[in-house]
Protein backbone atom coordinates (compact mmCIF):
# COMPACT_ATOMS: atom_id res chain seq x y z
CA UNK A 1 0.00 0.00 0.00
CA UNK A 2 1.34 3.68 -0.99
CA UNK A 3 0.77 6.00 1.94
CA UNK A 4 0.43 9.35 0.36
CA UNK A 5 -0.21 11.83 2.87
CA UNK A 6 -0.47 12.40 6.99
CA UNK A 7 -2.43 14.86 8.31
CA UNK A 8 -1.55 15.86 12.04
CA UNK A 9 -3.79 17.89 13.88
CA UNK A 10 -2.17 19.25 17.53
CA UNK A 11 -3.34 21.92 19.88
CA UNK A 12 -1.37 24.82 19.32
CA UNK A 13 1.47 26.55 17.32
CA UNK A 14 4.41 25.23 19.55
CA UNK A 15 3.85 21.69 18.54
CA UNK A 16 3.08 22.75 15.03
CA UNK A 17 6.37 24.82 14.88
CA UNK A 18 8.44 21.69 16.40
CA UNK A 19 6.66 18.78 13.92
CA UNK A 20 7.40 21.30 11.27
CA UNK A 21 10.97 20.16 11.75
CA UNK A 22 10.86 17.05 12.83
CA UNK A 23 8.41 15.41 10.62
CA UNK A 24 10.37 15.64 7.45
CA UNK A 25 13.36 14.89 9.24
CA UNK A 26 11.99 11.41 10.39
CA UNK A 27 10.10 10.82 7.11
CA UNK A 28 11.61 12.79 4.02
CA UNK A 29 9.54 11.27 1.34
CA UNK A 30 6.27 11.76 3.52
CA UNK A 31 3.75 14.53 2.50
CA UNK A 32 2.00 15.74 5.49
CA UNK A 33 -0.15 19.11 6.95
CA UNK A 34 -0.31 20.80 10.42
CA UNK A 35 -3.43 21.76 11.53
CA UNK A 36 -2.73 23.70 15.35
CA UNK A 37 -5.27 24.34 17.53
CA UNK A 38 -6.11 26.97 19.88
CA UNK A 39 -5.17 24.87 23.04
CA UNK A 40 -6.44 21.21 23.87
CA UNK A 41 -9.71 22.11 24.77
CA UNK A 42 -10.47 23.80 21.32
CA UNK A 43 -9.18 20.29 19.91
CA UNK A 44 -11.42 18.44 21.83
CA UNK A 45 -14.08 20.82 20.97
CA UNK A 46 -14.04 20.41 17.32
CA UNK A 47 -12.20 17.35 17.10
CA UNK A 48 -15.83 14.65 16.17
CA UNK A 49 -16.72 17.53 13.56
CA UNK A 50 -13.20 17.20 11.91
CA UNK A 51 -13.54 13.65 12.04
CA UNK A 52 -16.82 13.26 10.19
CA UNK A 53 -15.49 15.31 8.40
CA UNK A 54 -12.82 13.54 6.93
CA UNK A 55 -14.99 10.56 6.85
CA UNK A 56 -16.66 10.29 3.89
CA UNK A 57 -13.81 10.70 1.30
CA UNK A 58 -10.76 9.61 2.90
CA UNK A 59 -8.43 7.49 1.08
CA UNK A 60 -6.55 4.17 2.05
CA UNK A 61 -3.52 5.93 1.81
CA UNK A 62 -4.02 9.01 4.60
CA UNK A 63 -3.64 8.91 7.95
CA UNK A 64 -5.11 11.31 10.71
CA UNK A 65 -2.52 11.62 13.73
CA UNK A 66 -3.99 13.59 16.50
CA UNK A 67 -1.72 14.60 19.25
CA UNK A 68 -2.79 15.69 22.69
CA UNK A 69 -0.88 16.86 25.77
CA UNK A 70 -1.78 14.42 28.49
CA UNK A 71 -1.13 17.41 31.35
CA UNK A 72 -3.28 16.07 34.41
CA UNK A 73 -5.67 13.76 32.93
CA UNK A 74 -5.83 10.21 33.20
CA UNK A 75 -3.84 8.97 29.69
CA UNK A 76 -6.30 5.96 29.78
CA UNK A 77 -9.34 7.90 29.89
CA UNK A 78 -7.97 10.60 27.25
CA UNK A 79 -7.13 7.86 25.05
CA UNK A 80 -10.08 6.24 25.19
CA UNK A 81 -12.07 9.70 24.65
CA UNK A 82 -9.97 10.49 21.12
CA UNK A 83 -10.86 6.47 19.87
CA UNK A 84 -14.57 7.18 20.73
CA UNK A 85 -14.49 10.37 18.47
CA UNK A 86 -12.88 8.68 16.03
CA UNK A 87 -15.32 5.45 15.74
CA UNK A 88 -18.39 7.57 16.30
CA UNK A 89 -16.82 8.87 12.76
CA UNK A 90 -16.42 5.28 11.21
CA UNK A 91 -12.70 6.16 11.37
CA UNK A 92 -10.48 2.95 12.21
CA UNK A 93 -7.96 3.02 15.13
CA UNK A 94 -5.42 0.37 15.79
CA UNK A 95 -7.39 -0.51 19.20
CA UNK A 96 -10.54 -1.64 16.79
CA UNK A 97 -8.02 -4.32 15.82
CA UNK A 98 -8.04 -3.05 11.88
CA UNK A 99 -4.98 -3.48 9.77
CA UNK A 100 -6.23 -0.49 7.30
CA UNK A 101 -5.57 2.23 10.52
CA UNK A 102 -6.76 5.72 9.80
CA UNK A 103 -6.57 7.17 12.83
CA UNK A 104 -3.57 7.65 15.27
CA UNK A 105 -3.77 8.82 18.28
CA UNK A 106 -1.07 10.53 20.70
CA UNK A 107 -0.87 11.54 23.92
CA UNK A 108 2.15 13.54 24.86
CA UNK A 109 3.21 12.76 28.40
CA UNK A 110 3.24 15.41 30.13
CA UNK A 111 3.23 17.79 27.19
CA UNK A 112 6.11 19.09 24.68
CA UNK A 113 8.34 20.46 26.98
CA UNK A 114 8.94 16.93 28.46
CA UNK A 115 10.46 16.17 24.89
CA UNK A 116 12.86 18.66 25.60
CA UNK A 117 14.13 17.22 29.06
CA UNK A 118 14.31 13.97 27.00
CA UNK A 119 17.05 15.40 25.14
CA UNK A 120 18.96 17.82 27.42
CA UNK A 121 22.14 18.32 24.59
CA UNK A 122 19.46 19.88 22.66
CA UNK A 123 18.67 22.44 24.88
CA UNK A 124 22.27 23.34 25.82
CA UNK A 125 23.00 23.64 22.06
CA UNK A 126 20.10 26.04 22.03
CA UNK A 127 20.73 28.10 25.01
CA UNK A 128 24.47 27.36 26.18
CA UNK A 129 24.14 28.86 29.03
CA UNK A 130 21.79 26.62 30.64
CA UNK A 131 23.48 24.06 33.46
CA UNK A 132 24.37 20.88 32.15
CA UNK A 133 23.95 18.47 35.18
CA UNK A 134 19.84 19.16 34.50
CA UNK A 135 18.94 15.50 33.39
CA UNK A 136 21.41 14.16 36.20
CA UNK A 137 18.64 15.48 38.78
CA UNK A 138 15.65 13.48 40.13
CA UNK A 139 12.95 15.50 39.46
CA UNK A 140 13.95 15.56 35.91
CA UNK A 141 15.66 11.78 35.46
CA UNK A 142 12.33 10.75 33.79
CA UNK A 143 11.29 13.49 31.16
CA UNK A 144 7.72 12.02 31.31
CA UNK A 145 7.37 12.41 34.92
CA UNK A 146 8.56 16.25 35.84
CA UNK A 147 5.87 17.53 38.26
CA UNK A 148 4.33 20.87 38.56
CA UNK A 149 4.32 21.51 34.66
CA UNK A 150 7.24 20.69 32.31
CA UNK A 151 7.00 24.22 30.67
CA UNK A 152 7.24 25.83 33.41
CA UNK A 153 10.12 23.84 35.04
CA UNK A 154 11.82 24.35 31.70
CA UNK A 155 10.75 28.31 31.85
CA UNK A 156 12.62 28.41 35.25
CA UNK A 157 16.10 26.77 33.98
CA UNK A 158 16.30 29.28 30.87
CA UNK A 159 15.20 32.27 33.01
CA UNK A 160 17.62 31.38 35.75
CA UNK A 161 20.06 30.93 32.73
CA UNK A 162 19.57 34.40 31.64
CA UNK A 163 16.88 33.70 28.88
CA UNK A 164 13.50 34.79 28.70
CA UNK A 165 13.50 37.12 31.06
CA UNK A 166 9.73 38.52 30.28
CA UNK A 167 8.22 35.24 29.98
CA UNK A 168 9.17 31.55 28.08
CA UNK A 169 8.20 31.66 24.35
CA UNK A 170 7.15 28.61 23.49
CA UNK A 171 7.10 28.81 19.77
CA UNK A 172 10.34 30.31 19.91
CA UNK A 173 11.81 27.71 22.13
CA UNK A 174 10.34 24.84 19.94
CA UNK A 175 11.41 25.90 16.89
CA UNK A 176 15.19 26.64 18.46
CA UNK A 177 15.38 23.70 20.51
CA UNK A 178 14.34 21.01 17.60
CA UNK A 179 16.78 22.11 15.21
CA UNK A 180 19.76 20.43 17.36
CA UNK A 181 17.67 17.68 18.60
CA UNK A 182 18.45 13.75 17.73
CA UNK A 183 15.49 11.80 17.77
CA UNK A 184 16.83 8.44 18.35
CA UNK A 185 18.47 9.73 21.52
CA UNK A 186 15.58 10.85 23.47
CA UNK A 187 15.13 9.65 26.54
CA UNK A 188 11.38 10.27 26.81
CA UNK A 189 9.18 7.18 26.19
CA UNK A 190 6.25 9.74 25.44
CA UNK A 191 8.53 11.06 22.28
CA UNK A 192 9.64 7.42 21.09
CA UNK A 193 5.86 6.78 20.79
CA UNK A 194 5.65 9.17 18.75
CA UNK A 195 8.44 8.39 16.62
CA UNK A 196 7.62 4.68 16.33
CA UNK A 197 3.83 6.39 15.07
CA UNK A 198 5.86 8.19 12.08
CA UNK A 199 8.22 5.80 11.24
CA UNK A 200 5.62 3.42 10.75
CA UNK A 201 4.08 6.00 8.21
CA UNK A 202 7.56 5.64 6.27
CA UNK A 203 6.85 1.64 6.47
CA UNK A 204 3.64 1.89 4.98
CA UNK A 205 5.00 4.25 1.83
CA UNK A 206 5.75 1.50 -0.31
CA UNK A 207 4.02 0.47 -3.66
């Protein structure tokens, strides 16, 4: 089966700034669009209109990843609400047990920022000045388990480091901090999720 095309719709500009990168990094030959959100709840919001909307002329070669931060939730119960959207749309997920998958689903554990901490050498090739013994700490040893908000743990590092003094800019820091990451190398299980999710897209692009 040819797979043609992805389409990837995440909550906001950060994440579409960072996949902008990464995506055709991971998957050169893939065609793909970003569709951001404005913030999870707006994805959730719209998300069974997009769906049915897709429905009825989607093609065996596209896929539909949707990506969600997990922040506080439950990841089981968020999970299980993005498959329900996407069956009430006669949209097949892998958890319907179909080989011809439409759907993918995401969550990102916590959220973004966690990718970051998963990949520390990034962010000190981003903003040197930043301390280097970071991922050597406890509350940051597991990216996917930083309490009280990855961005904002990440927000205090760089401020304390001398950046972003008026505020962390998300977009900014996506865009900066993806361009010297290396995928492979992450130490996030949230992020290798995701990666195994696009480099099965590269599987599937064969005639």
């Amino acid at each position: 089966m040819e797979l043609c095309h992805a389409d990837f719709l995440v909550e906001e500009l950060s994440m579409e700034a960072f996949l902008r990168v990464l995506v055709p990094r991971l998957v050169p030959n893939l065609t793909y669009r970003l569709h951001p959100f404005r913030g999870k709840q707006d994805l959730l919001r719209q998300l069974p209109k997009r769906l049915r909307g897709y429905a009825p002329w989607i093609g065996q070669g596209y896929r539909i990843v949707v990506m969600v931060d997990r922040d506080e939730e439950d990841c089981h119960c968020l999970k299980a609400t993005l498959e329900e959207h996407a069956h009430a749309a006669g949209l097949a997920t892998r958890s319907q047990g179909h080989d011809a998958v439409t759907v993918v689903n995401r969550i990102v554990v916590p959220e973004l920022e966690a990718w970051f901490f998963g990949d520390w050498e990034a962010v000190m090739a981003a903003y040197p000045g930043v301390p280097e013994q970071v991922p050597r700490q406890s509350r940051y040893r597991d990216p996917d388990a930083i309490e009280g908000g990855a961005w904002e743990a990440l927000e205090r590092i760089l401020q304390r480091a001398g950046y972003f003094r008026s505020g962390y800019r998300k977009i900014e820091a996506a865009r900066e901090i993806v361009e010297h990451m290396t995928p492979e190398k992450n130490r996030s299980h949230s992020f290798h999720s995701f990666r195994k999710t696009v480099l099965q897209l590269a599987r599937e692009h064969v005639t």
